[in-house]
C-alpha atoms as a PDB file:
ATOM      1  CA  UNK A   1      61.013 190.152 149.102  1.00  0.00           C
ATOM      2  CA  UNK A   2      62.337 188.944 145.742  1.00  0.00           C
ATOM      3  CA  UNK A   3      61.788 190.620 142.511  1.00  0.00           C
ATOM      4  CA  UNK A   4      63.416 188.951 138.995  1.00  0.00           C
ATOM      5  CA  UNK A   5      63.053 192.285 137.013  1.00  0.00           C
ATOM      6  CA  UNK A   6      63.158 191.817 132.892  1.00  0.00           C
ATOM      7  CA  UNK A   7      63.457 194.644 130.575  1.00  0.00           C
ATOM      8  CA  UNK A   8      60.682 194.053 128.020  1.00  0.00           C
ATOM      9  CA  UNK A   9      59.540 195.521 124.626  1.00  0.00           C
ATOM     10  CA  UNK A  10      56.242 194.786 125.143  1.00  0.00           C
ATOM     11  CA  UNK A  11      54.683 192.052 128.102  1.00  0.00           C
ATOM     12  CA  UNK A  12      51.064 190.881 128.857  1.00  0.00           C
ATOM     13  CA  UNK A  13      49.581 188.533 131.065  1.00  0.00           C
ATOM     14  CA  UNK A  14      46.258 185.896 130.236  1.00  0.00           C
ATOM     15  CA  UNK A  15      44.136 184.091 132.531  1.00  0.00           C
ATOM     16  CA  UNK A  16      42.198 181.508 129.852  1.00  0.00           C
ATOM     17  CA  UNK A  17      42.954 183.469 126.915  1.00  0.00           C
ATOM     18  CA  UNK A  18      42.366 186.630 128.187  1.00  0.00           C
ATOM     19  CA  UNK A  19      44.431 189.817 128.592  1.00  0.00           C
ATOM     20  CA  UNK A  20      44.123 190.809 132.169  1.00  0.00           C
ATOM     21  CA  UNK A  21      47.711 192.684 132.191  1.00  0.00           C
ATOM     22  CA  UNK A  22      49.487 194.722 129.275  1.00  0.00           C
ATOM     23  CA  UNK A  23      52.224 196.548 128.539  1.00  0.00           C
ATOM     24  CA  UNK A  24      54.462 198.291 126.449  1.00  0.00           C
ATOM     25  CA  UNK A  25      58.379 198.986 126.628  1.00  0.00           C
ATOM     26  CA  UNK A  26      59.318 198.944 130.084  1.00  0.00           C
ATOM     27  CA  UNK A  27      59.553 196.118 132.907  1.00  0.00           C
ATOM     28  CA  UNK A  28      58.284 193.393 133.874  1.00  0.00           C
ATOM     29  CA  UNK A  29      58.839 192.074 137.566  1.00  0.00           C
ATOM     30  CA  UNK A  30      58.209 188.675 138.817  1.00  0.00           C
ATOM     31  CA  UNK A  31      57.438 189.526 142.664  1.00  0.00           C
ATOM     32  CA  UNK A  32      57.729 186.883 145.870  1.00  0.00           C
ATOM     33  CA  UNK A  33      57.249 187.787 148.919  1.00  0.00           C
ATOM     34  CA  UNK A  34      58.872 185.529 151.966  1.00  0.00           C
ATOM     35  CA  UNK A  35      57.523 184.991 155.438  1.00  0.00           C
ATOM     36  CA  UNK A  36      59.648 187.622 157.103  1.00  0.00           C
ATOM     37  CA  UNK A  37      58.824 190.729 154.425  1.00  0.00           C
ATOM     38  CA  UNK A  38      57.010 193.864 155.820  1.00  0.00           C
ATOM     39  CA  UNK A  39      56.473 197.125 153.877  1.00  0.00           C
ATOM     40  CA  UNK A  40      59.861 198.622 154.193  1.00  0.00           C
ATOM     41  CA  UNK A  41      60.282 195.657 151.731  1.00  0.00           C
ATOM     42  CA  UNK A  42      57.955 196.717 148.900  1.00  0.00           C
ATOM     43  CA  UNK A  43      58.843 200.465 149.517  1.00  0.00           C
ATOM     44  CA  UNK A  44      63.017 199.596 149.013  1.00  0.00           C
ATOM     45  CA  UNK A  45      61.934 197.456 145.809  1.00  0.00           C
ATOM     46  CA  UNK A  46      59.560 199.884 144.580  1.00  0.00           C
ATOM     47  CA  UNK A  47      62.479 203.075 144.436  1.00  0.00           C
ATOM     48  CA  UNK A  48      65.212 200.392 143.411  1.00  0.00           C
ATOM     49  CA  UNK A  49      63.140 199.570 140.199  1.00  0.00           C
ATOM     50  CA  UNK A  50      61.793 202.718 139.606  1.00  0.00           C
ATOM     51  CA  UNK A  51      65.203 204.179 139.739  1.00  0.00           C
ATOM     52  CA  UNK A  52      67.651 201.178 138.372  1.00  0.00           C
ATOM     53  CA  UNK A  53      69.294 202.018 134.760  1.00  0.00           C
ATOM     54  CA  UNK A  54      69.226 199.183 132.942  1.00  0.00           C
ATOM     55  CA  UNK A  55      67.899 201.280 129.754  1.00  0.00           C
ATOM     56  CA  UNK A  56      70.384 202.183 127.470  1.00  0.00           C
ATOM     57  CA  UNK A  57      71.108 206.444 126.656  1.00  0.00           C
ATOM     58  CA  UNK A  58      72.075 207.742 123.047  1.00  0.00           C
ATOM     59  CA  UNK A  59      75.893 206.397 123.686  1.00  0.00           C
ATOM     60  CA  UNK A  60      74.033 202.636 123.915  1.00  0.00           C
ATOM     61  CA  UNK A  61      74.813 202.917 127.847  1.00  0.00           C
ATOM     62  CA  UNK A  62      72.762 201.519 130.786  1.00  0.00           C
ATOM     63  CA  UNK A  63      72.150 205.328 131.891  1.00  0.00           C
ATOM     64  CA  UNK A  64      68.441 205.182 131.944  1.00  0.00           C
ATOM     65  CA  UNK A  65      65.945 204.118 134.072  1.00  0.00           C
ATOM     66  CA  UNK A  66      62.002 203.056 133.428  1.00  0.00           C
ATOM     67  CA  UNK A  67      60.837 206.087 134.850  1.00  0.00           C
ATOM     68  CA  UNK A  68      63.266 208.095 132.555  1.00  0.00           C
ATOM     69  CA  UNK A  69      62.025 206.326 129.695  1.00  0.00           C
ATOM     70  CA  UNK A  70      58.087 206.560 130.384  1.00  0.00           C
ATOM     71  CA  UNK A  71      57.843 202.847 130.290  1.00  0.00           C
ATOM     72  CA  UNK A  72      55.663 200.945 132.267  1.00  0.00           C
ATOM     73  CA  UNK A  73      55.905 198.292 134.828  1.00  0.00           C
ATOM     74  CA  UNK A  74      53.747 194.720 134.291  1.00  0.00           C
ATOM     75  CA  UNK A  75      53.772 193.102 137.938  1.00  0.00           C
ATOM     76  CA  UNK A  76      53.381 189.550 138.460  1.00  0.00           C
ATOM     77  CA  UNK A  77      52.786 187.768 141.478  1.00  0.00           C
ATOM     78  CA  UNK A  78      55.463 184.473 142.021  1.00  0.00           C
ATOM     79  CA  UNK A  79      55.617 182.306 145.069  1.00  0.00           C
ATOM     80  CA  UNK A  80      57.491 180.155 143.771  1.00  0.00           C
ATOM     81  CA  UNK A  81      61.221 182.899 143.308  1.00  0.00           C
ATOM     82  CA  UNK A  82      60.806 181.352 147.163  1.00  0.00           C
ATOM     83  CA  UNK A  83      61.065 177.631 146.175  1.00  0.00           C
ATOM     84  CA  UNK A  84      64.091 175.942 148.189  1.00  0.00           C
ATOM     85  CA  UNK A  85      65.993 173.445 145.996  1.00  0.00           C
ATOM     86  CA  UNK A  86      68.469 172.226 148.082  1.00  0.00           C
ATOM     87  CA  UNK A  87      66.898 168.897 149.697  1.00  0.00           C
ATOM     88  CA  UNK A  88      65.411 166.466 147.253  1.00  0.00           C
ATOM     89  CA  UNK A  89      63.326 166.983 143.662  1.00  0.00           C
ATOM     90  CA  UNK A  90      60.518 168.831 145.102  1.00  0.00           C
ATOM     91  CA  UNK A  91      61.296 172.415 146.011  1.00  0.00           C
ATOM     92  CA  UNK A  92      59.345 173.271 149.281  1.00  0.00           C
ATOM     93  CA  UNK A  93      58.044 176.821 149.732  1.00  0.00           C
ATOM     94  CA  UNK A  94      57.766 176.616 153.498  1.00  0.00           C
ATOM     95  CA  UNK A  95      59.748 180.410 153.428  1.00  0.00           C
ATOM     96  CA  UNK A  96      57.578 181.760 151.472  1.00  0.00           C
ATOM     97  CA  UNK A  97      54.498 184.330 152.424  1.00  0.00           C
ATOM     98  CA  UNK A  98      51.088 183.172 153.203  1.00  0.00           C
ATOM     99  CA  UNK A  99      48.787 184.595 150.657  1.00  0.00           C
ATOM    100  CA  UNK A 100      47.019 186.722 152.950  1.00  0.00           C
ATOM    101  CA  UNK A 101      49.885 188.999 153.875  1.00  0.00           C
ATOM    102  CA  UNK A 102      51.744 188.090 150.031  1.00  0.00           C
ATOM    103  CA  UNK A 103      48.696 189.739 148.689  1.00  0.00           C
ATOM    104  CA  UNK A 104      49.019 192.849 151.283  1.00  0.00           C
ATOM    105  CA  UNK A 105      52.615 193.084 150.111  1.00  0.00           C
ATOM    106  CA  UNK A 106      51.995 192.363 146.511  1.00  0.00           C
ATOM    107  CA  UNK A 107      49.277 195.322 146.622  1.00  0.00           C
ATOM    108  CA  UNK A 108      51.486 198.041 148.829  1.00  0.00           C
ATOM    109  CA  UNK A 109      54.342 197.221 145.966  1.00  0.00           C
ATOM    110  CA  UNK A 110      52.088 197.813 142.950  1.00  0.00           C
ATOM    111  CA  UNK A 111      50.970 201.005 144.901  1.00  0.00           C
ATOM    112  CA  UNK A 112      54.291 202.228 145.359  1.00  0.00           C
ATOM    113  CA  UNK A 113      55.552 202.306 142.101  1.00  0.00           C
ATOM    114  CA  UNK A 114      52.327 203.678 141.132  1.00  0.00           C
ATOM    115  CA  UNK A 115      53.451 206.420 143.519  1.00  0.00           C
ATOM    116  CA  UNK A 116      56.836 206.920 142.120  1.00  0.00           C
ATOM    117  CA  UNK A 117      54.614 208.022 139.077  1.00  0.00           C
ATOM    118  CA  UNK A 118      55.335 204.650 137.008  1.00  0.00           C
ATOM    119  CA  UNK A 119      52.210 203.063 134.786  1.00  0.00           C
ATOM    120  CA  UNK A 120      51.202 199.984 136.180  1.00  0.00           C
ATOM    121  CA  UNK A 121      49.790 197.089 135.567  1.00  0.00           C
ATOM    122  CA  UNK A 122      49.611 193.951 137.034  1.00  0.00           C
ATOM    123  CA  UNK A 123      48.336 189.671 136.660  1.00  0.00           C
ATOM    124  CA  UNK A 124      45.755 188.510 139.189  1.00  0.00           C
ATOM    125  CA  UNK A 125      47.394 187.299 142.466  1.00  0.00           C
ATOM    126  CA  UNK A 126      46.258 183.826 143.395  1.00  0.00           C
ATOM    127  CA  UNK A 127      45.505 182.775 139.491  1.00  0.00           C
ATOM    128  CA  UNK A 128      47.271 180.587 137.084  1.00  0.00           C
ATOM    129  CA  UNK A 129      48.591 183.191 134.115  1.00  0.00           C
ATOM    130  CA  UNK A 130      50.145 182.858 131.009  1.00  0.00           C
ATOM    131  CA  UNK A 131      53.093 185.722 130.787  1.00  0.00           C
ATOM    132  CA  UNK A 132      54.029 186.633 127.103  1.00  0.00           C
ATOM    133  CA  UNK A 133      56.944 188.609 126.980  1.00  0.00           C
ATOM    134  CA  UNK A 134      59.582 190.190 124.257  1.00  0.00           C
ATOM    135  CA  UNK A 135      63.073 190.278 126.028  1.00  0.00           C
ATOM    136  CA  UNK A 136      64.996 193.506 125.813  1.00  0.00           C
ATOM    137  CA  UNK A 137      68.902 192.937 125.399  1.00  0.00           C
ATOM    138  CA  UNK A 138      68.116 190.619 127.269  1.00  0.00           C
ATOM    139  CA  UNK A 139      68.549 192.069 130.580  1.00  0.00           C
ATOM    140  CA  UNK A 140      67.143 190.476 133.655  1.00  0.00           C
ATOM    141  CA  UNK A 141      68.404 190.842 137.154  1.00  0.00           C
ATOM    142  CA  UNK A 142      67.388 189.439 140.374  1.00  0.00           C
ATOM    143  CA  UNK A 143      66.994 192.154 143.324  1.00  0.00           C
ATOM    144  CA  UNK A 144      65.829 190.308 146.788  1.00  0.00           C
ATOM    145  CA  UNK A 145      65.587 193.317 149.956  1.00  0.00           C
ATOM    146  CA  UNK A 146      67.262 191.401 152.146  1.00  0.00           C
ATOM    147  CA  UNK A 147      70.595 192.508 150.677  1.00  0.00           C
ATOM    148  CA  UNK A 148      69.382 196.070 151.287  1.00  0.00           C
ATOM    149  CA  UNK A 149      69.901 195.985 155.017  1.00  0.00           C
END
């Protein structure tokens, strides 16, 4: 499972003009889920961003995390953080989940960082969105579970 995780001053997601996601300060996390991804996935994911300080403490240091900070999380379901570049123009997304068990994922995710006591809210899986964000710092990092085994 791949997450690209953005520290955001405010983030909301549209599906034909309107607001179906919306947040505050906080995070917002692109989410992919590959082929091979079970639940242990989500759950690692879940604590890493729940828990990761990337928010800055009242000596301007990365000491803080989003649930230190009472921000909230905006998740947002991408297949395409599984697109493989390597071969031709057309990245192919053969590694990626099909949406039947990407949605499973996608849902157990949301509900585990709802159960690390974060506010959440979330696009539409399937859907083509519009995400409208204000970049903190910026700060973005890419976290992908496989590294966490």
């Amino acid at each position: 499972m791949r997450a690209v995780v953005q520290r955001v001053k405010e983030a909301r997601v549209e599906i034909s003009g309107a607001t179906v996601g919306e947040i505050g300060g906080g995070l917002l996390v692109f989410l992919g889920v590959g082929e091979g991804d079970v639940q242990q996935d989500s759950e690692y994911l879940a604590r890493k961003i729940a828990h990761l300080r990337i928010f800055s403490d009242e000596k301007d240091l990365m000491n803080r995390s989003v649930s230190d900070t009472g921000g909230a999380v905006l998740v947002v379901s991408q297949f395409t953080l599984w697109g493989d570049c390597i071969k031709g123009r057309r990245p192919s997304f053969t590694r990626a989940a099909r949406p039947e068990k990407a949605r499973e994922l996608y849902e157990h995710f949301v509900g585990a960082l709802r159960a690390e006591g974060l506010s959440v809210s979330t696009g539409r899986f399937q859907e083509m969105m519009e995400v409208h964000l204000v970049n903190d710092g910026p700060v973005t990092l890419l976290l992908d579970s496989d590294k966490s085994f």
